[in-house]
Protein backbone atom coordinates (compact mmCIF):
# COMPACT_ATOMS: atom_id res chain seq x y z
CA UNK A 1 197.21 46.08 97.42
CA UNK A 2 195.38 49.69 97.84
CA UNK A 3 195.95 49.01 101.45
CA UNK A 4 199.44 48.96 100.84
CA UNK A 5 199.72 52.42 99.48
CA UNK A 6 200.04 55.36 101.55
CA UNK A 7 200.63 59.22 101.05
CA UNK A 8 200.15 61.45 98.02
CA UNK A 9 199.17 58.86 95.86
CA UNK A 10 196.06 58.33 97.97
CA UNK A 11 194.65 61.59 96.78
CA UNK A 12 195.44 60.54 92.78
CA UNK A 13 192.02 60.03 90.70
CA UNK A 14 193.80 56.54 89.63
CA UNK A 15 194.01 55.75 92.96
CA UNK A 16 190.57 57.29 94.20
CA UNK A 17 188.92 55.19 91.08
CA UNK A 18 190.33 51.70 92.28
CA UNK A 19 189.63 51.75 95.34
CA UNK A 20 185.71 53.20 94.82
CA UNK A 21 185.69 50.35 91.84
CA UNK A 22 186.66 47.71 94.80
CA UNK A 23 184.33 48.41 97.02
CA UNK A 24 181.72 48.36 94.97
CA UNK A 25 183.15 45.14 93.76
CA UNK A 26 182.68 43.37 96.77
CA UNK A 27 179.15 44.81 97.48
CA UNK A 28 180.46 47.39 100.51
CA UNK A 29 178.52 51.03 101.51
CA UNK A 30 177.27 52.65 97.97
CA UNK A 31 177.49 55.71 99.70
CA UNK A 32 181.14 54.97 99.93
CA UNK A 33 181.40 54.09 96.41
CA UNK A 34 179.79 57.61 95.36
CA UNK A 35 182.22 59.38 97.55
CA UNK A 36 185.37 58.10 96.10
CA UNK A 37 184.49 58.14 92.50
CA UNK A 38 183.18 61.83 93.25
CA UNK A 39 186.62 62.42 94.71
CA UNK A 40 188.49 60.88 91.72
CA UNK A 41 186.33 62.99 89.12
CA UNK A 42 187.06 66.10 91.22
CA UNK A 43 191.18 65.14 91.03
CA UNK A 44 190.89 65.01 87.44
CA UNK A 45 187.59 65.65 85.79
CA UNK A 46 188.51 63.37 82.63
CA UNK A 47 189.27 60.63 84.00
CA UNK A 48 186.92 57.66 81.85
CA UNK A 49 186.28 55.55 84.85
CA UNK A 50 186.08 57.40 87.57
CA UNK A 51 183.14 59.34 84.87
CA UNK A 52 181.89 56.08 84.04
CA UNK A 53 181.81 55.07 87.43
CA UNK A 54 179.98 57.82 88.81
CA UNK A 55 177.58 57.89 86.05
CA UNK A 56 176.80 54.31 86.84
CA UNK A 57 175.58 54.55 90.54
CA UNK A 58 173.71 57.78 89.01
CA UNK A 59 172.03 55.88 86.34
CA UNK A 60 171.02 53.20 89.62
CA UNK A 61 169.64 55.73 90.88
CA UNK A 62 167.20 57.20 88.84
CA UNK A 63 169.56 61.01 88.58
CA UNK A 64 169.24 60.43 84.92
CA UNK A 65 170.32 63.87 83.97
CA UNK A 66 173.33 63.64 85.92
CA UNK A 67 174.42 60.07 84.70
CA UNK A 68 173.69 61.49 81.17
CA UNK A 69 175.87 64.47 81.67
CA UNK A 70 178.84 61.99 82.82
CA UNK A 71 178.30 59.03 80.35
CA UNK A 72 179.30 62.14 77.53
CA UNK A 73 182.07 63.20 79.36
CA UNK A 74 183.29 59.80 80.03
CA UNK A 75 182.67 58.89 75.85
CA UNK A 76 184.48 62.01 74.78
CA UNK A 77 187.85 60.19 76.29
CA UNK A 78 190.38 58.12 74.48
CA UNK A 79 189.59 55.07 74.50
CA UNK A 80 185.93 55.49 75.19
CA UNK A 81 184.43 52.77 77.83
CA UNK A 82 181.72 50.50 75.85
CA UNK A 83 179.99 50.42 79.33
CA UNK A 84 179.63 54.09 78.88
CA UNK A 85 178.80 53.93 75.19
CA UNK A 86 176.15 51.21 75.77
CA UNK A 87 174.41 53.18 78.65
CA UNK A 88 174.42 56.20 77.36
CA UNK A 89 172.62 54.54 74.26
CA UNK A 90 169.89 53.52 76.14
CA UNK A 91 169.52 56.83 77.93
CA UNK A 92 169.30 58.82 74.53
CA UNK A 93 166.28 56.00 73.33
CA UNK A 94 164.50 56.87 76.76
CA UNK A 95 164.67 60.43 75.14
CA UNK A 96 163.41 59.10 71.50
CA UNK A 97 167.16 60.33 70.77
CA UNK A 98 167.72 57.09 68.36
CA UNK A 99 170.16 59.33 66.13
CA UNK A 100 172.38 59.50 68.86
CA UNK A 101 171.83 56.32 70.60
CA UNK A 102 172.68 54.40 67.12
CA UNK A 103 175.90 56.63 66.98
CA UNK A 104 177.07 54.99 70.48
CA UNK A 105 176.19 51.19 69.59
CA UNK A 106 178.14 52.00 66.19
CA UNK A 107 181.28 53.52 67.74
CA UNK A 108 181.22 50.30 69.51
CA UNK A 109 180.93 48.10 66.38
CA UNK A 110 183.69 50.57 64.87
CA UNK A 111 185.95 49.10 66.90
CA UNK A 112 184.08 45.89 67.95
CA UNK A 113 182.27 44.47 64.88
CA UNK A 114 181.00 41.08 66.30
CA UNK A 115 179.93 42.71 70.42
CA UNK A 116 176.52 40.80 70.62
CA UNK A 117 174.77 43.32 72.65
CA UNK A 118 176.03 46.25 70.34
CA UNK A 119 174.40 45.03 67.71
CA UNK A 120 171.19 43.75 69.01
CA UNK A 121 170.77 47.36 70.62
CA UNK A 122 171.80 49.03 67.41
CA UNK A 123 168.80 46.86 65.70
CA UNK A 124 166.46 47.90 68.15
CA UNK A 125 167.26 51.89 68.05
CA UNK A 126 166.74 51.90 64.53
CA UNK A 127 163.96 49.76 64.46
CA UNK A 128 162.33 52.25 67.16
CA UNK A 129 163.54 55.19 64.98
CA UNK A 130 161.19 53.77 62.09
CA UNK A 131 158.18 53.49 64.51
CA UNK A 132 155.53 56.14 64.82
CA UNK A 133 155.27 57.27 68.65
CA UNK A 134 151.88 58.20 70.11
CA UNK A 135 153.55 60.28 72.69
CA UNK A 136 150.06 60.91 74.65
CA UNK A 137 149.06 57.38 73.90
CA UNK A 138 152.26 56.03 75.84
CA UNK A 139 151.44 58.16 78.74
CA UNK A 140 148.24 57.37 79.33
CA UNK A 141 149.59 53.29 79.67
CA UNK A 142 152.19 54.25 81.76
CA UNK A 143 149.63 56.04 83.89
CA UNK A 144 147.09 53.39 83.88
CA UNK A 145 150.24 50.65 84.47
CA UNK A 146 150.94 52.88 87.65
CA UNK A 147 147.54 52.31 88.52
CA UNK A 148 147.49 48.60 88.00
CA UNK A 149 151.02 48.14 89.63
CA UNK A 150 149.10 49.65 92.99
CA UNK A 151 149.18 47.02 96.07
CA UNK A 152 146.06 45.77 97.47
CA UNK A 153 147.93 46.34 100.93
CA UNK A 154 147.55 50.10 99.92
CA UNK A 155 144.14 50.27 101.08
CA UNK A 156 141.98 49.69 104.47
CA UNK A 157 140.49 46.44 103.62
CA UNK A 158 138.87 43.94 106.16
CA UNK A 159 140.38 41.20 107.63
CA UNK A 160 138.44 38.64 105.79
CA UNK A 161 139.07 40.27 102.04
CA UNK A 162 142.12 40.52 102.91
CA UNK A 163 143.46 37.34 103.46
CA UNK A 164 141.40 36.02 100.56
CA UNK A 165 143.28 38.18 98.03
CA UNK A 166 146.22 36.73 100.01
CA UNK A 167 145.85 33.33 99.42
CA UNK A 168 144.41 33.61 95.61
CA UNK A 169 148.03 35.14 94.86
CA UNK A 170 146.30 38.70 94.37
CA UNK A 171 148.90 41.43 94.95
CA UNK A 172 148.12 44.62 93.21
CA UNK A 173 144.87 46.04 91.52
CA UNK A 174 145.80 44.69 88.14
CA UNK A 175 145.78 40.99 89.88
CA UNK A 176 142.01 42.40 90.40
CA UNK A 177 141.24 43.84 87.39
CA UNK A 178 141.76 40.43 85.86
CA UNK A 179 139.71 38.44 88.10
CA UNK A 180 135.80 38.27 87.68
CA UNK A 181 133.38 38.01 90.54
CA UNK A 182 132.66 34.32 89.73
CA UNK A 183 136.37 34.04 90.61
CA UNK A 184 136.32 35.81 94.24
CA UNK A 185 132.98 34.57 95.23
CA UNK A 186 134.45 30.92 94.69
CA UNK A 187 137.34 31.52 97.34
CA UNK A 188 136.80 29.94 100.65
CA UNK A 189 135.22 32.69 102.95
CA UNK A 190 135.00 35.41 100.19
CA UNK A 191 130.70 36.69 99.97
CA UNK A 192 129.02 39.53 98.91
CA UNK A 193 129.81 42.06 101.87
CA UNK A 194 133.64 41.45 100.63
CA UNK A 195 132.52 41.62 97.01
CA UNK A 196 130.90 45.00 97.28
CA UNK A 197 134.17 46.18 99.37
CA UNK A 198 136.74 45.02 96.50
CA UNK A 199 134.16 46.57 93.77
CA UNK A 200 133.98 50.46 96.03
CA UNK A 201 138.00 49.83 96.39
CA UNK A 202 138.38 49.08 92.25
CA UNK A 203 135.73 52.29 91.23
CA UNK A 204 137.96 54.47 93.25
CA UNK A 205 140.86 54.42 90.87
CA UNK A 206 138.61 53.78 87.88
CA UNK A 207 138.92 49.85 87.93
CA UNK A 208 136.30 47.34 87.80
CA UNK A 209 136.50 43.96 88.74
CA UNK A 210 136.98 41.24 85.29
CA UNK A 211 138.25 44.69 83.06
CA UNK A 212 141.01 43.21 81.60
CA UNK A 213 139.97 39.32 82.19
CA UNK A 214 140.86 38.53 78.37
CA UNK A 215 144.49 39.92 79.04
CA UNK A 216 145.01 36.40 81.67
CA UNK A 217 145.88 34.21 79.67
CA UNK A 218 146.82 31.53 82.17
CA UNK A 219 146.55 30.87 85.75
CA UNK A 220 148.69 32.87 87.71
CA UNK A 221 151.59 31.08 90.36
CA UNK A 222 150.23 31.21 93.21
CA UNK A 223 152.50 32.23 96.44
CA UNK A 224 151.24 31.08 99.41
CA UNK A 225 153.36 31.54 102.45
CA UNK A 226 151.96 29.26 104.41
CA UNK A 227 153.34 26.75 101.92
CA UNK A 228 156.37 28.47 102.02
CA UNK A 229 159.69 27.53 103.57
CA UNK A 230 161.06 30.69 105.40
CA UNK A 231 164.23 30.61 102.62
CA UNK A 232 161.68 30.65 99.69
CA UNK A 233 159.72 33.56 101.10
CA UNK A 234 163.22 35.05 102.08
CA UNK A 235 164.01 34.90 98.39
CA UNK A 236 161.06 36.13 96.81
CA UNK A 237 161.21 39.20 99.12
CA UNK A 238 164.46 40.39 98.07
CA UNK A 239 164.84 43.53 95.94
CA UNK A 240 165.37 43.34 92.06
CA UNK A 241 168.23 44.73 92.45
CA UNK A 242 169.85 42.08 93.80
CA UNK A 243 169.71 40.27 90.39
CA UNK A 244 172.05 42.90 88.58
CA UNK A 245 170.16 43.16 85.83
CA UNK A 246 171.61 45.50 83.37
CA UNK A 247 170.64 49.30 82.75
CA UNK A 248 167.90 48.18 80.38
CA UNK A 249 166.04 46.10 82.43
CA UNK A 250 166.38 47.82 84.93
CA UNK A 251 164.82 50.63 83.51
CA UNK A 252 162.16 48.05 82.42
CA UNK A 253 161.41 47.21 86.51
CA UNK A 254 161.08 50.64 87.64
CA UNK A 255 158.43 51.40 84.83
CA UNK A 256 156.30 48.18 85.58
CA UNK A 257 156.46 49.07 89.26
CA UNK A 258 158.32 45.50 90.31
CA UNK A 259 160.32 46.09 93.20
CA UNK A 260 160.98 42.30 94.50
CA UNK A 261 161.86 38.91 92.78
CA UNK A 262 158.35 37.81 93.93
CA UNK A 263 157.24 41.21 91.94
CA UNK A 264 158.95 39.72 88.57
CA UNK A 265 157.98 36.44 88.69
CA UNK A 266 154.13 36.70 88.67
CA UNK A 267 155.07 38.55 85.48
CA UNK A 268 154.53 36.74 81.91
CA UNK A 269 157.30 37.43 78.69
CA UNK A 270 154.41 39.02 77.03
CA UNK A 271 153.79 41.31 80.31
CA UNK A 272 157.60 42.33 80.05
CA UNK A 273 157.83 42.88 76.16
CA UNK A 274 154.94 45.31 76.51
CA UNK A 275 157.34 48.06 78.40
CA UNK A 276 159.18 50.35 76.47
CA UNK A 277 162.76 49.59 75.17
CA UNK A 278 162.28 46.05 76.60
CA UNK A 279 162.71 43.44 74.26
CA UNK A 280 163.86 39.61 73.47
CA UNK A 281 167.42 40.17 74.55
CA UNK A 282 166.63 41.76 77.90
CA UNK A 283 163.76 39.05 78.05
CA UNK A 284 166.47 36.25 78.30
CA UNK A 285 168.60 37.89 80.23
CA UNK A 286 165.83 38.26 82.77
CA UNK A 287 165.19 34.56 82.53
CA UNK A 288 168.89 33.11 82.78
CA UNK A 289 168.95 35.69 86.06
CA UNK A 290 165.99 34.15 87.63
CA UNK A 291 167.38 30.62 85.97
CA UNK A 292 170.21 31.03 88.46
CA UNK A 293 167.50 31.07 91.52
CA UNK A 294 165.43 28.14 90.23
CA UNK A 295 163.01 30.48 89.28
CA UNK A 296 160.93 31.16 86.26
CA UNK A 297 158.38 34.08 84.78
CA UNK A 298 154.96 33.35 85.21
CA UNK A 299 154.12 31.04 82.39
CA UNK A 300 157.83 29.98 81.12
């Protein structure tokens, strides 16, 4: 039907809007996308979705400030999108804003009383509100979880360690950290020259091997590709992203350092809950995602 149209009403933000919200619809450039809501905001600056729009593949893409600057101007119109009110929401709680993130979910319930994820995400902002903070404390986690979210493949190992990690399932230095040396020495192939190798590689970031062996609480899946059918590895590689997880958990992904499906998956619930702003309702929307791929969390 946009084809259909021709002349000045190609250059109308209504127009510009629809078309950028159909492309993205049916999964076409992003870059596209951007240009044509950017064209509709520029034809008229208020217009709620083109804002909303634009703030979205902002928001994707880690321009916080930016998306933050449109989700308000998009709210300030009549009628306000809930998409915007919900996502702005969660911005303000990344900023310890909960005032202002419980005035979004409650404009929604103003209007919506009974919007399920409204209300669970007004719960949470003013249960977070309550909570004391340890600012420094949170930083030094999320700094030691960048640590522990760093690939093995990172660093020059030999052959031999190599493709031991590989076939005990171990990905990143957290995998290591929670692994003793009775575990790695019982691998096929795995002795002491490859022992002292993974111990010099751990030291170097301040790890040791079997440091947080009481935080396993299970035996990890293990993904061997050689037991692998080409469409199983195919679908493990592919980016988080492609689950469309919502703004939340999203946020969740890029603070735990999970980039594929294969990533999430080696994850427990309990791993999950630990990150900031994550919590049961983002946990089962996680699972019914991976549900859809005949997959499951680590432990589920």
């Amino acid at each position: 039907m946009l084809d259909s149209l021709s002349g000045a009403v190609e250059q109308t933000a209504e127009y510009l809007y629809q078309r950028g919200a159909a492309v993205a619809a049916v999964g076409g450039n992003p870059s596209e996308v951007v240009a044509l809501y950017t064209r509709a905001v520029e034809a008229d600056p208020n217009h709620p979705g083109a804002l909303f729009g634009l703030a979205v593949e902002n928001d994707r893409r880690g321009n916080d400030d930016v998306a933050l600057d449109l989700y308000e101007r998009s709210v300030n119109q009549f009628p306000p999108y809930v998409g915007s009110l919900l996502n702005l929401g969660i911005l303000y709680e990344d900023r310890q804003q909960y005032d202002r993130a419980q005035q979004c979910y409650q404009r929604i319930l103003d209007s919506h009383p009974i919007h399920p994820r409204a209300r669970l995400f007004l719960k949470d902002a003013q249960a977070s509100g309550d909570m004391y903070y340890d600012e420094d404390a949170q930083r030094r986690r999320d700094r030691m979880a960048q640590v522990l979210n760093v690939p093995v493949s990172d660093f020059e190992l030999s052959v031999r360690s190599r493709n031991c990690l590989q076939k005990m399932g171990i990905q990143t230095l957290g995998d290591l950290a929670r692994c003793t040396e009775q575990e790695l020495l019982a691998s096929k192939n795995f002795g002491e020259t490859s022992l002292v190798e993974i111990r010099d590689m751990l030291a170097s970031k301040g790890l040791s091997l079997g440091q947080y062996a009481t935080n396993k609480s299970e035996t990890p899946t293990l993904f061997e590709p050689e037991f692998m059918s080409p469409d199983e590895q195919a679908l493990l590689d592919r980016p988080i992203s492609d689950l469309n997880l919502s703004v939340r958990a999203r946020k969740c992904m890029i603070r735990l350092g999970l980039n594929t499906v294969g990533d999430l998956v080696r994850r427990t619930g309990d791993d999950l809950l630990e990150c900031k702003n994550f919590g049961v309702t983002s946990l089962n929307e996680v699972r019914e995602k991976l549900t859809q791929h005949s997959l499951k969390l680590r432990g589920d």
